[in-house]
C-alpha atoms as a PDB file:
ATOM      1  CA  UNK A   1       0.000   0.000   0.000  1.00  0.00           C
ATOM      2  CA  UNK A   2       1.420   3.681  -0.314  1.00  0.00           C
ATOM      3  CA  UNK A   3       1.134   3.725   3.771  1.00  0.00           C
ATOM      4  CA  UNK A   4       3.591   0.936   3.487  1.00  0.00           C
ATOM      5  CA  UNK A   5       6.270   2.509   0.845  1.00  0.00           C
ATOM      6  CA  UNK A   6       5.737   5.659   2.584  1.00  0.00           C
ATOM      7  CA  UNK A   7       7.262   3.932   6.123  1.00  0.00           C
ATOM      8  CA  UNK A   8       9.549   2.022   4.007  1.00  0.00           C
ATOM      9  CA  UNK A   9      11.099   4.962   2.587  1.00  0.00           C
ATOM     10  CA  UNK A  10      11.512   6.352   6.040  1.00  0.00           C
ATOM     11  CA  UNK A  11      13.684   3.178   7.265  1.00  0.00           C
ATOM     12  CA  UNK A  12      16.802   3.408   7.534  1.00  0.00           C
ATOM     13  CA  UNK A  13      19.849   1.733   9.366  1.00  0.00           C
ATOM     14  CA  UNK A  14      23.637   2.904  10.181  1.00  0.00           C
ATOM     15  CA  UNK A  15      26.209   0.042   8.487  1.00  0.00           C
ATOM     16  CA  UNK A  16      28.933   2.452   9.628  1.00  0.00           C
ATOM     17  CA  UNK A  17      29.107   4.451  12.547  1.00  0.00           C
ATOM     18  CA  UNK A  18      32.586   6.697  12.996  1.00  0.00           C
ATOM     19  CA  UNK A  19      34.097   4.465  10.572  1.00  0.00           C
ATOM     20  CA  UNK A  20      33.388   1.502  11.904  1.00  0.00           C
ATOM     21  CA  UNK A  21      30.512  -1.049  12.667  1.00  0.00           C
ATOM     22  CA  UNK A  22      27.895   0.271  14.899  1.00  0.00           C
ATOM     23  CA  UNK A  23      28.402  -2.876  17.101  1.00  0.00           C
ATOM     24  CA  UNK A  24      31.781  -3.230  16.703  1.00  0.00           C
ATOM     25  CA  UNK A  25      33.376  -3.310  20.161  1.00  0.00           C
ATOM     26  CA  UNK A  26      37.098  -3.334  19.720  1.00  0.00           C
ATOM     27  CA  UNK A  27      38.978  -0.082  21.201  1.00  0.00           C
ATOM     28  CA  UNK A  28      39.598   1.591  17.805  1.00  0.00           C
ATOM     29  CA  UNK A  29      35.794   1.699  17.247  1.00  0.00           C
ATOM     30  CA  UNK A  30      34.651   2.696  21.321  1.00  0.00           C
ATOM     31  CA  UNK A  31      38.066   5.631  20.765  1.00  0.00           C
ATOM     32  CA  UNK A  32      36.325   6.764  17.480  1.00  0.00           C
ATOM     33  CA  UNK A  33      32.758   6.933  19.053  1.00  0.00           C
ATOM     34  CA  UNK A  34      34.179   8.286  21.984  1.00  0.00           C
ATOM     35  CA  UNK A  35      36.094  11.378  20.833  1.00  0.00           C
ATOM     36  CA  UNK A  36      33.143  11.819  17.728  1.00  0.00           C
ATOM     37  CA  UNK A  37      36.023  11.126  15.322  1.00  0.00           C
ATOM     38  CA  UNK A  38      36.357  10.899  11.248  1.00  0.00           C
ATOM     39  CA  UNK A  39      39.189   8.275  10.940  1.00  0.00           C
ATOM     40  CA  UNK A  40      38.961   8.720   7.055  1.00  0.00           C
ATOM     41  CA  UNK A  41      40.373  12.369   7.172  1.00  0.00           C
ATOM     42  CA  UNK A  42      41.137  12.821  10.690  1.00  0.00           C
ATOM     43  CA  UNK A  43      39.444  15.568  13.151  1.00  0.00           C
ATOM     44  CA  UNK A  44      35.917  15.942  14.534  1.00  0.00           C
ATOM     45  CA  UNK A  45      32.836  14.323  12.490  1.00  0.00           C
ATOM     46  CA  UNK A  46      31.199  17.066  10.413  1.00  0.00           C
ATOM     47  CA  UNK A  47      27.617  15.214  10.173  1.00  0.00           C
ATOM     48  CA  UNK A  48      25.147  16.807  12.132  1.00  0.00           C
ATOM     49  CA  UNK A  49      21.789  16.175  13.998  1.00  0.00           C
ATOM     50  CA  UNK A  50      18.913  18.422  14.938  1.00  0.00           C
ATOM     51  CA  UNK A  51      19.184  18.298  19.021  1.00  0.00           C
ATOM     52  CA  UNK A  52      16.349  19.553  20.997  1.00  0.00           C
ATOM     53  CA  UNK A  53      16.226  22.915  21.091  1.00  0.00           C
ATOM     54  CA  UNK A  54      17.209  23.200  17.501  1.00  0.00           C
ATOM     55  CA  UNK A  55      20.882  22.625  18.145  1.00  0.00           C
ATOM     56  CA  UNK A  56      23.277  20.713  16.559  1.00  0.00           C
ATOM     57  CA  UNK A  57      24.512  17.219  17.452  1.00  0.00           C
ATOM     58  CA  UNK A  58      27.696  15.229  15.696  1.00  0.00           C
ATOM     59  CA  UNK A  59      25.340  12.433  13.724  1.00  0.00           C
ATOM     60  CA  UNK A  60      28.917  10.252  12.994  1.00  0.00           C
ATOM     61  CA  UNK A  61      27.118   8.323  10.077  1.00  0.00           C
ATOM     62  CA  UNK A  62      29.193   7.101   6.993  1.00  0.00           C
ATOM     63  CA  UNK A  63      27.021   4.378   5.510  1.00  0.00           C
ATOM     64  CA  UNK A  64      23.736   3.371   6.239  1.00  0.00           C
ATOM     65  CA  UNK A  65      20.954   0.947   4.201  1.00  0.00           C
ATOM     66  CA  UNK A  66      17.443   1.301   3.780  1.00  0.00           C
ATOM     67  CA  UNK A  67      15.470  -1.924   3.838  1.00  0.00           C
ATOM     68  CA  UNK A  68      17.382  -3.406   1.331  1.00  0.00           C
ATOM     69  CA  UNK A  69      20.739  -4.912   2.292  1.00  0.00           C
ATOM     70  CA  UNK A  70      22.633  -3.141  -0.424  1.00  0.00           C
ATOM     71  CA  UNK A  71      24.624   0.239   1.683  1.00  0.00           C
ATOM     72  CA  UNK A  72      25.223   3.719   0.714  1.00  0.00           C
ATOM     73  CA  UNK A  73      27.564   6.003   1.394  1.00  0.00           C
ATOM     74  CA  UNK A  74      26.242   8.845   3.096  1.00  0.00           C
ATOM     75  CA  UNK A  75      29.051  11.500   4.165  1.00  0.00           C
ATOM     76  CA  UNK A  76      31.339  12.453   1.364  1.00  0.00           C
ATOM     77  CA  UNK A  77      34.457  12.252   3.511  1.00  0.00           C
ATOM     78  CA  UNK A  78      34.029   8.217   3.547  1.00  0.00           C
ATOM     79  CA  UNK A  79      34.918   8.723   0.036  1.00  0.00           C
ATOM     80  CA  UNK A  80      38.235   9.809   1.284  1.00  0.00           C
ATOM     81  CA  UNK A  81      39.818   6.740   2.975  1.00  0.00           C
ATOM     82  CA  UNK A  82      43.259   5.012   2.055  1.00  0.00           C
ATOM     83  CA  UNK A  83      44.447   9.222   2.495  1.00  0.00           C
ATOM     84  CA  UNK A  84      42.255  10.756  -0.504  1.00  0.00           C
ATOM     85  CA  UNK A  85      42.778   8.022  -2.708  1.00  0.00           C
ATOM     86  CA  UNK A  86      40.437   8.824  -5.228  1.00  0.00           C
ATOM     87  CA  UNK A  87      42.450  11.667  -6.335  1.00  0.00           C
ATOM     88  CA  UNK A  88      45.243   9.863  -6.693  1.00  0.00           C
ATOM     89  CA  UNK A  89      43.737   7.275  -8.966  1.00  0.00           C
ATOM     90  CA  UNK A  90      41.954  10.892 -11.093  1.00  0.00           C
ATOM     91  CA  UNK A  91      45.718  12.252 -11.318  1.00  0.00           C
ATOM     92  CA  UNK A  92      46.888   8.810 -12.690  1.00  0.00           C
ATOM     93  CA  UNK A  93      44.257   8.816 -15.090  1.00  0.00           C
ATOM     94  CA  UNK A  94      44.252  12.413 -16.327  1.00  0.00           C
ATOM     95  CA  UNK A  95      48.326  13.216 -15.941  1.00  0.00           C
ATOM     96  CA  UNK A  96      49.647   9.611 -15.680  1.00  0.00           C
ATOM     97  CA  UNK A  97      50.654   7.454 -13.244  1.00  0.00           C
ATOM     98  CA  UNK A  98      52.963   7.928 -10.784  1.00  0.00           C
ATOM     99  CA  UNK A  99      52.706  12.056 -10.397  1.00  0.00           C
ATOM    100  CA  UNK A 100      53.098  12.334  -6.601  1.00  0.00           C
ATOM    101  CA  UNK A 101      49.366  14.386  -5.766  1.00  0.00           C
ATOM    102  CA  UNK A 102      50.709  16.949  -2.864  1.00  0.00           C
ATOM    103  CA  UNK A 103      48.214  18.952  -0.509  1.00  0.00           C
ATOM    104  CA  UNK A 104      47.307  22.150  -1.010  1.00  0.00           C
ATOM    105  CA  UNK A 105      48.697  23.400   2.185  1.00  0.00           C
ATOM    106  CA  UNK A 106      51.844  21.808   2.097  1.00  0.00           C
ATOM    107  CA  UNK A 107      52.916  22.262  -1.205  1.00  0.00           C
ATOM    108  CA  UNK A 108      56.152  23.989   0.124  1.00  0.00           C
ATOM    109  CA  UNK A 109      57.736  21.404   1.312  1.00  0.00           C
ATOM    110  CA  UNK A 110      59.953  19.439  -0.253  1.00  0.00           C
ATOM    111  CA  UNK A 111      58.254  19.548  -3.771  1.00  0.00           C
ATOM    112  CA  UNK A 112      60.084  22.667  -5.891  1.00  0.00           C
ATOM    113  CA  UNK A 113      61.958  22.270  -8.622  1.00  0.00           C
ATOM    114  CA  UNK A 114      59.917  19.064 -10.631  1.00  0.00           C
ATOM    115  CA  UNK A 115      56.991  18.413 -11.323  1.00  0.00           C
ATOM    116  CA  UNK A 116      54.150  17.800  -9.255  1.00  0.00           C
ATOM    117  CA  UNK A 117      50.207  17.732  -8.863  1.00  0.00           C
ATOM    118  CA  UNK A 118      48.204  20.101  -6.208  1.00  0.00           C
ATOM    119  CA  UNK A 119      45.431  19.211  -4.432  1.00  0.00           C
ATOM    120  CA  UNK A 120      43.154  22.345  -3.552  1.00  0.00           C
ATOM    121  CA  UNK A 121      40.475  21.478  -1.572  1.00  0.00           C
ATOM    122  CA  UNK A 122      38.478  22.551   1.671  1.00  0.00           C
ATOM    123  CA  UNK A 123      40.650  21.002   4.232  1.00  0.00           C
ATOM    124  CA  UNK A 124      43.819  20.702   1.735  1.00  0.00           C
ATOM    125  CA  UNK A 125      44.890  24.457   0.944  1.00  0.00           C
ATOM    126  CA  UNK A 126      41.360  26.140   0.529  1.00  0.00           C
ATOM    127  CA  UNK A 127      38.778  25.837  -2.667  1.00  0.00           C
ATOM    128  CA  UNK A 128      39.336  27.671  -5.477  1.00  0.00           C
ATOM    129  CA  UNK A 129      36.172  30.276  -6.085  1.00  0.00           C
ATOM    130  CA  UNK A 130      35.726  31.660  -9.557  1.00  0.00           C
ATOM    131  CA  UNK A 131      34.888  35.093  -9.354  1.00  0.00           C
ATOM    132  CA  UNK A 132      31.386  36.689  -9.421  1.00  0.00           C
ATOM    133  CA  UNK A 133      29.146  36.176 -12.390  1.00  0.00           C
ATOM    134  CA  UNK A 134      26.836  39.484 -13.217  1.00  0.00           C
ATOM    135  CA  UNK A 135      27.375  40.941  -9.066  1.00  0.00           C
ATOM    136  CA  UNK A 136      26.085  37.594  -7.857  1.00  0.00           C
ATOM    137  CA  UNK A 137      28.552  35.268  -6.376  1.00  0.00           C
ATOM    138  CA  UNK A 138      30.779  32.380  -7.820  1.00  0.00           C
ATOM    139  CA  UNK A 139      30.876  28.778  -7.145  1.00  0.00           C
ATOM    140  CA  UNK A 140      33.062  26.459  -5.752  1.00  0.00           C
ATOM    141  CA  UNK A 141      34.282  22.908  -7.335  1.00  0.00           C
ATOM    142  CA  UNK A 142      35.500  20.728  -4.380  1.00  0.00           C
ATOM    143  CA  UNK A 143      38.681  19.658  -5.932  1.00  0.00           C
ATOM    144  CA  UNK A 144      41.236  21.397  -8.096  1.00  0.00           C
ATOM    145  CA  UNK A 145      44.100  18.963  -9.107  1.00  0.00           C
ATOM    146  CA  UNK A 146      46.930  21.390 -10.731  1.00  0.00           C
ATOM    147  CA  UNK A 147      49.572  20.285 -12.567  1.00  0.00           C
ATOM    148  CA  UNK A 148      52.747  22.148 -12.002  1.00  0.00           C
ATOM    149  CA  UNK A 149      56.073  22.276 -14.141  1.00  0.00           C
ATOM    150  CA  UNK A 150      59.333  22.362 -12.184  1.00  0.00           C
ATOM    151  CA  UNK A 151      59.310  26.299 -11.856  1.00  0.00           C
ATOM    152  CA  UNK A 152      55.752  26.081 -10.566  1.00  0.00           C
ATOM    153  CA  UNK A 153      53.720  27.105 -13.573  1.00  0.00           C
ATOM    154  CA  UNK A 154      50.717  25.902 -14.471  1.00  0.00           C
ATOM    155  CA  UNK A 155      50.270  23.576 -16.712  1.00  0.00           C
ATOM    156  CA  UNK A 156      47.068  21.958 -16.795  1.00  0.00           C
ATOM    157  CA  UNK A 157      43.977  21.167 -14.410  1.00  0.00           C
ATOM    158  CA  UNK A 158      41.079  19.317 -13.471  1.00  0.00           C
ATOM    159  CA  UNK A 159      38.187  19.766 -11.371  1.00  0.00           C
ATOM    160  CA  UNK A 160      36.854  16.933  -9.318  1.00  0.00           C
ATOM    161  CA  UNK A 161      33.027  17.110  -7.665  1.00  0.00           C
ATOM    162  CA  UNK A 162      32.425  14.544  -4.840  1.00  0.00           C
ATOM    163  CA  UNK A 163      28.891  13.896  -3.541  1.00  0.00           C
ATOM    164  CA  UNK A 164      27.699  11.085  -1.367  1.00  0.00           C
ATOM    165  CA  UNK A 165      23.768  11.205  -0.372  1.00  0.00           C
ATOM    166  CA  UNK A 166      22.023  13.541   1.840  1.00  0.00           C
ATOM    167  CA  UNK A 167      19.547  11.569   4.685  1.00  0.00           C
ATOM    168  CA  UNK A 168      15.957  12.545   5.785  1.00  0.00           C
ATOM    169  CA  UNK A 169      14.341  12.901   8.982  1.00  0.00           C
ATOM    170  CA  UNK A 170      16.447  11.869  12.194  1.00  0.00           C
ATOM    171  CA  UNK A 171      18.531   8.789  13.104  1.00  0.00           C
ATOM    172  CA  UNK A 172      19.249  10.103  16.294  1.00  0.00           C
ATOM    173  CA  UNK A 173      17.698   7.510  18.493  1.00  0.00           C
ATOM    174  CA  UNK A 174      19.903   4.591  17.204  1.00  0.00           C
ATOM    175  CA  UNK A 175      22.687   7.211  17.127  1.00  0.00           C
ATOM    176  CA  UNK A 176      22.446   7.787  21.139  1.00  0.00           C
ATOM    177  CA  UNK A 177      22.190   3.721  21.387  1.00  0.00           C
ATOM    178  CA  UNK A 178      25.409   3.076  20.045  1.00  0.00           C
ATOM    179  CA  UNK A 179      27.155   6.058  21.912  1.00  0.00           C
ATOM    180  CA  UNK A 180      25.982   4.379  24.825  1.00  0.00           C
ATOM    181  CA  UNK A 181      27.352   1.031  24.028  1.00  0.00           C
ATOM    182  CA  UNK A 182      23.642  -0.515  23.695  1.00  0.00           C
ATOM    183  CA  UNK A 183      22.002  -2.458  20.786  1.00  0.00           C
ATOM    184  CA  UNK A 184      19.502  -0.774  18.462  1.00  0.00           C
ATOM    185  CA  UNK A 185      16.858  -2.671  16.983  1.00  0.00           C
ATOM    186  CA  UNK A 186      14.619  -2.014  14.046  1.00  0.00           C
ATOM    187  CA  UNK A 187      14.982   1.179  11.676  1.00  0.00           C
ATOM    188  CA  UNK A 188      15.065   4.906  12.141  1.00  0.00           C
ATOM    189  CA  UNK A 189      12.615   7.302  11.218  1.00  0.00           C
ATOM    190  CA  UNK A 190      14.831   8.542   8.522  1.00  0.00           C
ATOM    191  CA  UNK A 191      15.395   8.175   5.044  1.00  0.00           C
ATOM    192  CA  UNK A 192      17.512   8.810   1.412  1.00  0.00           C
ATOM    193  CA  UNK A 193      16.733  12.024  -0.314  1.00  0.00           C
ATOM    194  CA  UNK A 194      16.927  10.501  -3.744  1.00  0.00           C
ATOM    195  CA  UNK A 195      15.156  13.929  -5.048  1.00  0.00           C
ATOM    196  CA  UNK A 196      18.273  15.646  -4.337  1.00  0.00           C
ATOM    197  CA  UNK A 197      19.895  14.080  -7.419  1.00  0.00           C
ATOM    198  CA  UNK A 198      17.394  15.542  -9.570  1.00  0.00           C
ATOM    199  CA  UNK A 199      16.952  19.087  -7.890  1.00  0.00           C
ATOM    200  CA  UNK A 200      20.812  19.998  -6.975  1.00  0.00           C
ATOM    201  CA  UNK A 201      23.704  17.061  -8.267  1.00  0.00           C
ATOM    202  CA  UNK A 202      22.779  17.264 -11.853  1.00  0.00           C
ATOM    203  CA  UNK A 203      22.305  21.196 -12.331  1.00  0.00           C
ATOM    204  CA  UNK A 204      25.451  21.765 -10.527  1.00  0.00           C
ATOM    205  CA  UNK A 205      27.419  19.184 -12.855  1.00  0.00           C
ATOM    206  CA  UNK A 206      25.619  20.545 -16.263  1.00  0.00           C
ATOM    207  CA  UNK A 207      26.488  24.003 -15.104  1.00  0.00           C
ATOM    208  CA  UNK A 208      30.102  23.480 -14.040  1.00  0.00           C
ATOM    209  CA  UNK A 209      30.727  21.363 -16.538  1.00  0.00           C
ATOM    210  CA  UNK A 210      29.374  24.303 -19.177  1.00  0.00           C
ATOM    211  CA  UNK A 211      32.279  26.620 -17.405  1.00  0.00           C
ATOM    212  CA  UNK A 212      35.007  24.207 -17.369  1.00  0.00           C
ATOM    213  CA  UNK A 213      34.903  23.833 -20.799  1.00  0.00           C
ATOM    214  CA  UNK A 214      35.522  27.433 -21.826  1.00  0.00           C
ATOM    215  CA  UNK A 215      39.553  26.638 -19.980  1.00  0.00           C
ATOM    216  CA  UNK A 216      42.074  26.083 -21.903  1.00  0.00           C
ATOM    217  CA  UNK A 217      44.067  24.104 -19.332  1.00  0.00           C
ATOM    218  CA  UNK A 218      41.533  21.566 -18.438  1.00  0.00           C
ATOM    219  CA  UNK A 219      41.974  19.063 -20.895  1.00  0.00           C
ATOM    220  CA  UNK A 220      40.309  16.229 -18.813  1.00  0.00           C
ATOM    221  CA  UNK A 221      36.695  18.187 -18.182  1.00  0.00           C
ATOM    222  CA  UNK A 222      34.964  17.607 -15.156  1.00  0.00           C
ATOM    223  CA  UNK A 223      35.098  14.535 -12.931  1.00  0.00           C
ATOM    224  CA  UNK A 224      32.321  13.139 -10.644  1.00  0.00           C
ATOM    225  CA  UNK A 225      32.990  10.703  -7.454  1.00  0.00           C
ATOM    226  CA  UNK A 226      29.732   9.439  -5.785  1.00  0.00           C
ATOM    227  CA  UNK A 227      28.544   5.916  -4.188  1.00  0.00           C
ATOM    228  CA  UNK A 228      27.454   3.367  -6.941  1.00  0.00           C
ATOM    229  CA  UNK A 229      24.121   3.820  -5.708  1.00  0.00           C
ATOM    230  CA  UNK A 230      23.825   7.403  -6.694  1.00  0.00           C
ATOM    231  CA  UNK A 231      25.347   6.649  -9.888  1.00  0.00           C
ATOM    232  CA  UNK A 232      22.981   4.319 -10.748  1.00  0.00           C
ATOM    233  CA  UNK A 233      20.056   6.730  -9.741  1.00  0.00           C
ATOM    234  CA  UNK A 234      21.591   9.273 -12.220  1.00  0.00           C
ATOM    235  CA  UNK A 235      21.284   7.087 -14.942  1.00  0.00           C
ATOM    236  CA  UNK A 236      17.612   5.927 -13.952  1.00  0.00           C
ATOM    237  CA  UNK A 237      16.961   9.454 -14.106  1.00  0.00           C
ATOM    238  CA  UNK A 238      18.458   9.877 -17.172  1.00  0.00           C
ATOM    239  CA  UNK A 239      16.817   7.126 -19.122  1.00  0.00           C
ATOM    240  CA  UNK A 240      20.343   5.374 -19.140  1.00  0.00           C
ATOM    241  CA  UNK A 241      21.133   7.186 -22.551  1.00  0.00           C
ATOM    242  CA  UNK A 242      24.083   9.119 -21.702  1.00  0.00           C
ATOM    243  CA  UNK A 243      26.288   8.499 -24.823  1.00  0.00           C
ATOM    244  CA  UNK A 244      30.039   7.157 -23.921  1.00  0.00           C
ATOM    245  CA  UNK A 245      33.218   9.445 -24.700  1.00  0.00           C
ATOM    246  CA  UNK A 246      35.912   7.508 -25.183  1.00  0.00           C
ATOM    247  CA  UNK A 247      38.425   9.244 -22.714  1.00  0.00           C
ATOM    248  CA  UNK A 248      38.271  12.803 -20.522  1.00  0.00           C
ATOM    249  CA  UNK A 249      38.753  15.133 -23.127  1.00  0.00           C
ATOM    250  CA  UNK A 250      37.753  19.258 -22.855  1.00  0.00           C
ATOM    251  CA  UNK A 251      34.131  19.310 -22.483  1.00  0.00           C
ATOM    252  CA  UNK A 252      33.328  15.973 -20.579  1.00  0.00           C
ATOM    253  CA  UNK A 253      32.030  14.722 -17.437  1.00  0.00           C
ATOM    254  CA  UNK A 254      33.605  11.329 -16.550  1.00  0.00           C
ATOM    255  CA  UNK A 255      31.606   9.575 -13.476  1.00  0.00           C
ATOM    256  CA  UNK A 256      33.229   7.397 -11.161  1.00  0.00           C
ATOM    257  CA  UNK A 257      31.625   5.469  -8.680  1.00  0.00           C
ATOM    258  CA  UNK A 258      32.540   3.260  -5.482  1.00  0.00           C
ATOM    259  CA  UNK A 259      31.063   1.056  -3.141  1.00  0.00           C
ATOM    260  CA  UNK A 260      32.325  -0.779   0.054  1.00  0.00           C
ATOM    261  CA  UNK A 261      33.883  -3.766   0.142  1.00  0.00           C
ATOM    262  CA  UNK A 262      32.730  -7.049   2.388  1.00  0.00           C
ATOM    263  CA  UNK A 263      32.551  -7.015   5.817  1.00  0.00           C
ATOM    264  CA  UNK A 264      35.520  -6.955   8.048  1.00  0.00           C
ATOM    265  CA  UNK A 265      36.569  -8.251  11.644  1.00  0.00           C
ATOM    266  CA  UNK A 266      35.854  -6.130  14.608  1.00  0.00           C
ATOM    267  CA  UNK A 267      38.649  -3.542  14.917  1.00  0.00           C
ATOM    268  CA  UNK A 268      38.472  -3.354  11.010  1.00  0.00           C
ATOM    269  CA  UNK A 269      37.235  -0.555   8.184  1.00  0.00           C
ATOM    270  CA  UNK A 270      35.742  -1.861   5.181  1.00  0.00           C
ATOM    271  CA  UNK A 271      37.726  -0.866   1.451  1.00  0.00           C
ATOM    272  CA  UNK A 272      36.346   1.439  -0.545  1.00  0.00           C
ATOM    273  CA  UNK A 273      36.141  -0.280  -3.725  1.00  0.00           C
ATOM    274  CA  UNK A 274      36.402   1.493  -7.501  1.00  0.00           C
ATOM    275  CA  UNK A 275      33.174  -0.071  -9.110  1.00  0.00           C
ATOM    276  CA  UNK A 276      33.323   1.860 -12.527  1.00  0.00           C
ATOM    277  CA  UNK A 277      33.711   4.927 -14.703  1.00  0.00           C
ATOM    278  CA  UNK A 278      31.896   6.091 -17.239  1.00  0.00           C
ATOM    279  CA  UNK A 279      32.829   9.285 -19.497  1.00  0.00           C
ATOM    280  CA  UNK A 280      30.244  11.335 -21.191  1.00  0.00           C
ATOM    281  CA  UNK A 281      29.775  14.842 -22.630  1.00  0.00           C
ATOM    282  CA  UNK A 282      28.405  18.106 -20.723  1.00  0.00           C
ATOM    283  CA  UNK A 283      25.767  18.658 -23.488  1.00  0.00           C
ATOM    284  CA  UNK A 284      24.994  14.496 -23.655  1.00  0.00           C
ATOM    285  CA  UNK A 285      23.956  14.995 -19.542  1.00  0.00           C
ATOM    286  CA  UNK A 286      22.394  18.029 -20.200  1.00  0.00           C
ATOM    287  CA  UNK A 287      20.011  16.710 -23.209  1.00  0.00           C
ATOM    288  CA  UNK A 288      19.427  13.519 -21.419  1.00  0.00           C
ATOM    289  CA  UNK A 289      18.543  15.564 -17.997  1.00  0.00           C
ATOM    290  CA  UNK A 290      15.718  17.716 -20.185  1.00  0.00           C
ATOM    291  CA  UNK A 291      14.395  14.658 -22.126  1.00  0.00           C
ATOM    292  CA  UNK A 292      14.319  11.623 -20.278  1.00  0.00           C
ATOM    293  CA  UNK A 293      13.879   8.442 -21.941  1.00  0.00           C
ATOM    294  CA  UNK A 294      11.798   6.788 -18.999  1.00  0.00           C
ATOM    295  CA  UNK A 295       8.905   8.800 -18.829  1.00  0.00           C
ATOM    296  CA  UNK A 296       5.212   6.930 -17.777  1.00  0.00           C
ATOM    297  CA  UNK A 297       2.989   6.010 -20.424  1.00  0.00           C
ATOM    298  CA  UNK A 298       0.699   8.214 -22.140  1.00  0.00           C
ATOM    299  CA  UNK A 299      -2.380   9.504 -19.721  1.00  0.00           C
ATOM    300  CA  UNK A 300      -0.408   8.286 -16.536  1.00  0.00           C
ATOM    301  CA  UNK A 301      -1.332  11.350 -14.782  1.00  0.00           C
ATOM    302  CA  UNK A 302      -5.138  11.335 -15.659  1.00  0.00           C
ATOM    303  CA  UNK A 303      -5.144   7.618 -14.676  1.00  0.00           C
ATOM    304  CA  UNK A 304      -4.320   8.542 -11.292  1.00  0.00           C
ATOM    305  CA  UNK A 305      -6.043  11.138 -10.797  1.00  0.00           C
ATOM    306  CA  UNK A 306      -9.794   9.109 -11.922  1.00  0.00           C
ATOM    307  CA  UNK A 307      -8.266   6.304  -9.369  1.00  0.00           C
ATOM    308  CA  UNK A 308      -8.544   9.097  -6.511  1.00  0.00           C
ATOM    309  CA  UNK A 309     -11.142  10.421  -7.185  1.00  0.00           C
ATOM    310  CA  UNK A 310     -12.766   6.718  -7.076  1.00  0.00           C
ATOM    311  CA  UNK A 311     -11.268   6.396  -4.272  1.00  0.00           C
ATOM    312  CA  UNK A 312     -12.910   9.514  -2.684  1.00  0.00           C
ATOM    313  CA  UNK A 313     -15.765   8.780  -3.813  1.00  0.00           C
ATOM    314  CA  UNK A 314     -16.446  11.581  -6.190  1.00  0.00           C
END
């Protein structure tokens, strides 16, 4: 019944919980729970709850499932383990292998005089803004991978957008359980905002990917990290019609996607696994987002609507 997709699509469970399993009892996982730690990028957990009162509480969720077995990434900084690995494996592919990938903020050190790739991110050396567009302001990409020349010039870039899933209503319940070293059983009363791939992800890529393409030094286009469930939502959404490019090239939007690996031993953090990449132009996405190829059938709408009103009674 739609009562019972409604409740299902407000069930949800934590798989990961500060990095770890949410029953998971070994020290690593009580010090992570205990000091509200990220041990994929270090520091203080950036989720957040709504406490009572309308603060804020640290929600320390990485992964969670709903109904189905399958998990999702939920907190882009999972996406980060093995030391930002994923943008070592985008500097292979765009500048080839083996070009050491340097933080942003500690680019002076030991890396003048050859070669190198910098990462500018948030917590790496700052994002790169572009400037103001007609008074309003610019945007942000969350990665800049620059490729320097041994007298620190410029050479050539490319952006990298990563985007896990955003959660709905409040997991907070089973959160305080497993602070508190107790089980949780059942679901929370919280679920996937899937709509957000529709209303915010794809704009943002079709837009950015429209201004990367008017610079010179980014040969490789746009590149887009995200859980494989997300992918695969995007190309539901998209009628699975977005035409293959046969390598990042000025102009394109290559999507990569990971999942986790199996499940570990207590004490353990599950891999983040490479699933797949797929390479595509901006104006392919953008054609595909306006004209979907899985619309309803003919009359859907009018359908439902006589079913209502036979329901009502009308």
């Amino acid at each position: 019944s739609r009562h019972d997709k409604k409740r299902a699509s407000m069930a949800l469970q934590i798989v990961e919980f500060f990095g770890y399993a949410p029953r998971d009892t070994s020290s690593v996982a009580a010090a992570a729970r205990r000091e509200l730690a990220c041990p994929f990028v270090g520091g203080r957990c950036t989720k957040t709850l709504r406490a009572d009162g309308g603060g804020k509480l640290v929600g320390g969720a990485c992964t969670v499932r709903q109904v189905s077995p399958d998990p999702i990434i939920c907190c882009p900084k999972r996406l980060y383990a093995g030391g930002y690995r994923i943008l070592q494996d985008i500097a292979d592919a765009v500048f080839g292998p083996g070009m050491p990938v340097i933080p942003g903020n500690r680019a002076d050190v030991g890396t003048k005089g050859r070669n190198r790739v910098i990462a500018l991110g948030s917590a790496l050396g700052g994002e790169v803004k572009l400037p103001p567009i007609g008074g309003r302001g610019g945007f942000f990409v969350d990665w800049i991978l620059a490729l320097l020349d041994n007298y620190g010039e410029l050479k050539e870039f490319v952006a990298v957008e990563v985007q896990s899933i955003d959660t709905t209503g409040n997991y907070r319940k089973e959160r305080d359980a497993y602070l508190a070293g107790t089980d949780f059983a059942g679901y929370s009363n919280a679920g996937i905002n899937w709509e957000n791939v529709n209303k915010r992800i794809l704009p943002q890529l079709i837009y950015k990917g429209h201004v990367l393409r008017r610079e010179t030094l980014c040969r490789a286009g746009l590149f887009f990290v995200c859980p494989a469930p997300v992918y695969e939502r995007i190309n539901v959404r998209v009628g699975g019609q977005l035409m293959k490019y046969p390598a990042p090239a000025p102009g394109t939007l290559t999507f990569r996607w990971y999942d986790l690996g199996p499940e570990v031993q207590s004490g353990e953090q599950r891999r983040l696994v490479f699933k797949g990449q797929l390479t595509t132009t901006v104006e392919q996405l953008a054609y595909a987002f306006l004209s979907p190829g899985n619309l309803p059938p003919e009359d859907s709408f009018a359908n439902a609507i006589r079913t209502k009103i036979k329901a009502l009674g009308l």
